[in-house]
C-alpha atoms as a PDB file:
ATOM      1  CA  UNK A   1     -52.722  14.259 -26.448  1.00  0.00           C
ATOM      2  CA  UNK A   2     -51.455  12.163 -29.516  1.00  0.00           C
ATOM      3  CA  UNK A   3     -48.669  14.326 -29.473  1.00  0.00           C
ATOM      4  CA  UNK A   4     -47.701  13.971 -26.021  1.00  0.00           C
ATOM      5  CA  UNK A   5     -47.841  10.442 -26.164  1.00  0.00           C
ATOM      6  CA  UNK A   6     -45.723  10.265 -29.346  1.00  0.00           C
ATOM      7  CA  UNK A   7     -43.259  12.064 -28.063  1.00  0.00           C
ATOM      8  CA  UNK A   8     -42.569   9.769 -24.503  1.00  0.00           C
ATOM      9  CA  UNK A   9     -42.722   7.137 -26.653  1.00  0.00           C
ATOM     10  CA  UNK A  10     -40.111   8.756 -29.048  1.00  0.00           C
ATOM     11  CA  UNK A  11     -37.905   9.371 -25.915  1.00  0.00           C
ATOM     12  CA  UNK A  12     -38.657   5.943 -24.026  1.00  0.00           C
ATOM     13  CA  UNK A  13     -37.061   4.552 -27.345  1.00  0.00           C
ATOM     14  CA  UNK A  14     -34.200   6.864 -27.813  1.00  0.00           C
ATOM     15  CA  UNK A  15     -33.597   6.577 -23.612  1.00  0.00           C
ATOM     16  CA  UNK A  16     -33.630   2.351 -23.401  1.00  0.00           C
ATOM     17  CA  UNK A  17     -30.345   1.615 -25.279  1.00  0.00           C
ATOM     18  CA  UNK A  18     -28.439   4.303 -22.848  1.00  0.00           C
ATOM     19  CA  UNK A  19     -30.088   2.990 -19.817  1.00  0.00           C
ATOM     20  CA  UNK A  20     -29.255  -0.784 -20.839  1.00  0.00           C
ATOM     21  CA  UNK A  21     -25.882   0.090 -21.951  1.00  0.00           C
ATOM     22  CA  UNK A  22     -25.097   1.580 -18.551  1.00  0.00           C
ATOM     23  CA  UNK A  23     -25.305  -1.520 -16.729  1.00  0.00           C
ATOM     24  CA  UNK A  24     -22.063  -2.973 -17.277  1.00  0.00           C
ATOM     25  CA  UNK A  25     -20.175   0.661 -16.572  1.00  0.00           C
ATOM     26  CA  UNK A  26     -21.130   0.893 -12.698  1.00  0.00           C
ATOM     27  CA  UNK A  27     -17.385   1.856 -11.705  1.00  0.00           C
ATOM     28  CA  UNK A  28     -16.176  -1.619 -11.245  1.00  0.00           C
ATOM     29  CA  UNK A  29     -17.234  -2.955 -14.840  1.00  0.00           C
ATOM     30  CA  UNK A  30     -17.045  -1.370 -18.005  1.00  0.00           C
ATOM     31  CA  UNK A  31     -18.150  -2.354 -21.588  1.00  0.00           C
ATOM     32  CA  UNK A  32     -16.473  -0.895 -24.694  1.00  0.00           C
ATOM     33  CA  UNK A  33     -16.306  -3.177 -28.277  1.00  0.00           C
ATOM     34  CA  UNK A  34     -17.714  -6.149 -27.026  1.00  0.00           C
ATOM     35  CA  UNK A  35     -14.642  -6.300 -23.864  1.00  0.00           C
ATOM     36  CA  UNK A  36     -15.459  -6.468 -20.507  1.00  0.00           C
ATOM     37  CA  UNK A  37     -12.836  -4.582 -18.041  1.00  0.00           C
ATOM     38  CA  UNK A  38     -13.739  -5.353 -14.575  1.00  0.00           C
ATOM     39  CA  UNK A  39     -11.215  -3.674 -11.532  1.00  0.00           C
ATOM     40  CA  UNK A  40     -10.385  -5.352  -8.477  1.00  0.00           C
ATOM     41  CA  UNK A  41      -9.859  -2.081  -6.878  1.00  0.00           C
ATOM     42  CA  UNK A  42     -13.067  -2.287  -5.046  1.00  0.00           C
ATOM     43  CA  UNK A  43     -13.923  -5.317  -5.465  1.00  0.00           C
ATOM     44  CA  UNK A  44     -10.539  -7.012  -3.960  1.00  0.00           C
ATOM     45  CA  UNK A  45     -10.117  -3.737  -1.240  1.00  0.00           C
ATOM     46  CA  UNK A  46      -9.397  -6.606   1.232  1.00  0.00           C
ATOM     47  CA  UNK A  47      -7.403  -8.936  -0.636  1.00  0.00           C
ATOM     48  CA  UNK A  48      -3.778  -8.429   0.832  1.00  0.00           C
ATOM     49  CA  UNK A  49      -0.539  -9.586  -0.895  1.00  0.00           C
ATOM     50  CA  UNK A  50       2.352  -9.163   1.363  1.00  0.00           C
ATOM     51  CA  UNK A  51       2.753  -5.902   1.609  1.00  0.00           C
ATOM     52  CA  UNK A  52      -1.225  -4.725   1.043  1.00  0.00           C
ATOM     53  CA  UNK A  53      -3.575  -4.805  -1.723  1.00  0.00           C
ATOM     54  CA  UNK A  54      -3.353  -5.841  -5.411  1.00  0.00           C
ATOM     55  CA  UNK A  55      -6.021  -4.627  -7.541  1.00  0.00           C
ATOM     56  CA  UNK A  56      -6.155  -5.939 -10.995  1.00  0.00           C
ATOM     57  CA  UNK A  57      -8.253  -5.067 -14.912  1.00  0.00           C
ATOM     58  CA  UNK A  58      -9.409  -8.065 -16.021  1.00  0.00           C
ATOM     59  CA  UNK A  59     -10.173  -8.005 -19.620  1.00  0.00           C
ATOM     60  CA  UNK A  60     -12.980 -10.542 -20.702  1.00  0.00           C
ATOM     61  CA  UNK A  61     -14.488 -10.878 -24.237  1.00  0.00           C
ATOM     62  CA  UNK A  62     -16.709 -13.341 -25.378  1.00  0.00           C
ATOM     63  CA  UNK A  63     -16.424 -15.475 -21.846  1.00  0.00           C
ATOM     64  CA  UNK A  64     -12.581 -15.448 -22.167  1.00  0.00           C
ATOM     65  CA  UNK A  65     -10.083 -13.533 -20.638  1.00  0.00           C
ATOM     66  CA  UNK A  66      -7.780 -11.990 -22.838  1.00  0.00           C
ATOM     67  CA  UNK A  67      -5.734  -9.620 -20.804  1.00  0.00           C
ATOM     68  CA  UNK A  68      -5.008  -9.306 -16.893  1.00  0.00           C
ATOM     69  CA  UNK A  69      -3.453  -5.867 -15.759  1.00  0.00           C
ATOM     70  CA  UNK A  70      -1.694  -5.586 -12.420  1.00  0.00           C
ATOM     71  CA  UNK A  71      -2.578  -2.153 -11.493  1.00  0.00           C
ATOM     72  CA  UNK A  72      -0.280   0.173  -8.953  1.00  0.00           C
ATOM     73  CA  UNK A  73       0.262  -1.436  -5.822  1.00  0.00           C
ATOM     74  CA  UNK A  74       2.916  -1.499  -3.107  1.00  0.00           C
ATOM     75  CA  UNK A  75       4.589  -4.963  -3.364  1.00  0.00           C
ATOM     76  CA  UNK A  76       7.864  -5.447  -4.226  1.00  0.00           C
ATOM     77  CA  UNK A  77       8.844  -4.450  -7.739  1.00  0.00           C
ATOM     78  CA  UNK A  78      11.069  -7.009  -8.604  1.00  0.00           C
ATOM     79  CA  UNK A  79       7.715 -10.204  -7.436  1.00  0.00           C
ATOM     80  CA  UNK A  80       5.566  -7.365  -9.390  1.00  0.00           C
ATOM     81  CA  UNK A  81       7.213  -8.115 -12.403  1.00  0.00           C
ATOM     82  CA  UNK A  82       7.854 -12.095 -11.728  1.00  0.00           C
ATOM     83  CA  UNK A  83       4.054 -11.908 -11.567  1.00  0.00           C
ATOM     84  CA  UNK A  84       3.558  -9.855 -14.824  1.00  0.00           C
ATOM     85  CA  UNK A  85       5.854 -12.016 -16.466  1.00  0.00           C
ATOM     86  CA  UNK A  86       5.122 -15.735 -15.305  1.00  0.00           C
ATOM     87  CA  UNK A  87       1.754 -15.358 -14.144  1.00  0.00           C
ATOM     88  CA  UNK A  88      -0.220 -12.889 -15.297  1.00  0.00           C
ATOM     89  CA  UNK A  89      -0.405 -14.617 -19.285  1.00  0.00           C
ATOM     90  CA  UNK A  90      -1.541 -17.857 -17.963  1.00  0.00           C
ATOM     91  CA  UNK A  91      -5.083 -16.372 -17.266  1.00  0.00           C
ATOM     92  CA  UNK A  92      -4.953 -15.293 -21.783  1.00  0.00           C
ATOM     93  CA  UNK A  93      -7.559 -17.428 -23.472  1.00  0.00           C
ATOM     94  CA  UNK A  94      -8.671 -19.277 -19.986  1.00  0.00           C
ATOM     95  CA  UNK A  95     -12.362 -19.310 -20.161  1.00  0.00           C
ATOM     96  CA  UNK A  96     -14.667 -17.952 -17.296  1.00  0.00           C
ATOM     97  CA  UNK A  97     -15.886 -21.627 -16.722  1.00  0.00           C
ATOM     98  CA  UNK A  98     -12.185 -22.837 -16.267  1.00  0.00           C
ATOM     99  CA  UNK A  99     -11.411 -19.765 -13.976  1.00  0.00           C
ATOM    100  CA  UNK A 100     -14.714 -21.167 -11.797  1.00  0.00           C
ATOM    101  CA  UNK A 101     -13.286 -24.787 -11.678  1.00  0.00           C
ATOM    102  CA  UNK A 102      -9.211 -23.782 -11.129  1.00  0.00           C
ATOM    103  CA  UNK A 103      -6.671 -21.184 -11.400  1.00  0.00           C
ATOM    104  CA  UNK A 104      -3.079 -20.735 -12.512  1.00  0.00           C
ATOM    105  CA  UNK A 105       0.129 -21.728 -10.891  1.00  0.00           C
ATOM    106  CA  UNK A 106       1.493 -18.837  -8.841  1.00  0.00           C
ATOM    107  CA  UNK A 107       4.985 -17.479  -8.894  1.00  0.00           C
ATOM    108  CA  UNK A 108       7.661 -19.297  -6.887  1.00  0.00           C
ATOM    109  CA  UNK A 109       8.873 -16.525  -4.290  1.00  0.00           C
ATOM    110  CA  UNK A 110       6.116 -14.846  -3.944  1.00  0.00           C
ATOM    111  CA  UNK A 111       3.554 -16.502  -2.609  1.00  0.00           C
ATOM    112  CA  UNK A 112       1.632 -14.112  -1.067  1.00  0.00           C
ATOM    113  CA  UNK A 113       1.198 -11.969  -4.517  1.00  0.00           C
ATOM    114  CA  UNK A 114      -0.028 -14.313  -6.370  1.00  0.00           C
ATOM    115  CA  UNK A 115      -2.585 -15.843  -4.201  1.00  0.00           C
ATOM    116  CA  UNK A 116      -3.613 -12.504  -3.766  1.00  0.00           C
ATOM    117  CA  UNK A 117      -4.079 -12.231  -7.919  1.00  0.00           C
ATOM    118  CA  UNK A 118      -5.664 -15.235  -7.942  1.00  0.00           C
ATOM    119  CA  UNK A 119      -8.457 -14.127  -5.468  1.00  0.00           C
ATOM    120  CA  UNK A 120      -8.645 -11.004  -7.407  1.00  0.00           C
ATOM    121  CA  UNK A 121      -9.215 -12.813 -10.844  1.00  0.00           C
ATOM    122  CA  UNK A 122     -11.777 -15.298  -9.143  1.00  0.00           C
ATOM    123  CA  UNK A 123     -13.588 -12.151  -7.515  1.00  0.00           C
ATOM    124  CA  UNK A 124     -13.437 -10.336 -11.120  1.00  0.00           C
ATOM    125  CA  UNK A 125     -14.881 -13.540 -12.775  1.00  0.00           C
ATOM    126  CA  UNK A 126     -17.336 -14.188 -10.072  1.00  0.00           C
ATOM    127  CA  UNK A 127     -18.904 -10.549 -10.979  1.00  0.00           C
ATOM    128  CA  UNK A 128     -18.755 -10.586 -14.333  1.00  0.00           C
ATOM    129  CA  UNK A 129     -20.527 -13.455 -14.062  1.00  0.00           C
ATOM    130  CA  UNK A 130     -23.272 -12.266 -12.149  1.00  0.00           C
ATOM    131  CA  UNK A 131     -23.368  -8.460 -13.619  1.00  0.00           C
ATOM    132  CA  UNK A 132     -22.926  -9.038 -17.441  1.00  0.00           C
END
């Protein structure tokens, strides 16, 4: 009996860490290092730029984003990279409190792109908020 209950206990401690540490990697937000990637692709499935959807990684680490990724979409290349370029490295070092309170400025041209980044950035704060 001693045994028995030495060994769940043995495997109750060896089980917690991997159970905890699964949280954050659900599909939409994954841990690795200490960085939070969180992707829009779910998450934003109905947030349309002109031509459809823009799903995003948003990098967070220690309540700060520190990298925004425009994943593959089907909006024009040439506002894709306006966006990449102008936009996208105003959210670097913007803390998850000033993300709740504001955004960035959005990319002359095309409007409908980036106010369809900025919803994805405020969804991808919004749950990293609530799931970290």
């Amino acid at each position: 009996m001693k045994r028995t209950i030495l060994r769940l206990s043995l495997l109750l401690a060896l089980a917690l860490p991997l159970i905890s540490a699964g949280k954050a990697d659900d599909g939409v937000m994954t841990k690795s290092g200490g960085v939070y990637v969180v992707n829009t692709t779910t998450l934003g499935k109905k947030v349309s730029g002109y031509v459809g959807a823009t799903p995003l990684k948003v990098y967070i680490e220690k309540n700060k984003i520190t990298r925004v990724e425009l994943l593959s979409n089907q909006e024009t290349p040439k506002y894709n990279a306006m966006i990449k370029r102008k936009m996208l490295p105003q959210y670097v070092g913007k803390t998850v409190k000033e993300l709740k309170k504001g955004s960035v400025d959005g990319v002359t041209g095309a409007t409908f792109t980036s106010n369809a980044v900025k919803e994805n950035v405020r969804l991808a704060v919004e749950y990293y908020s609530k799931k970290k």
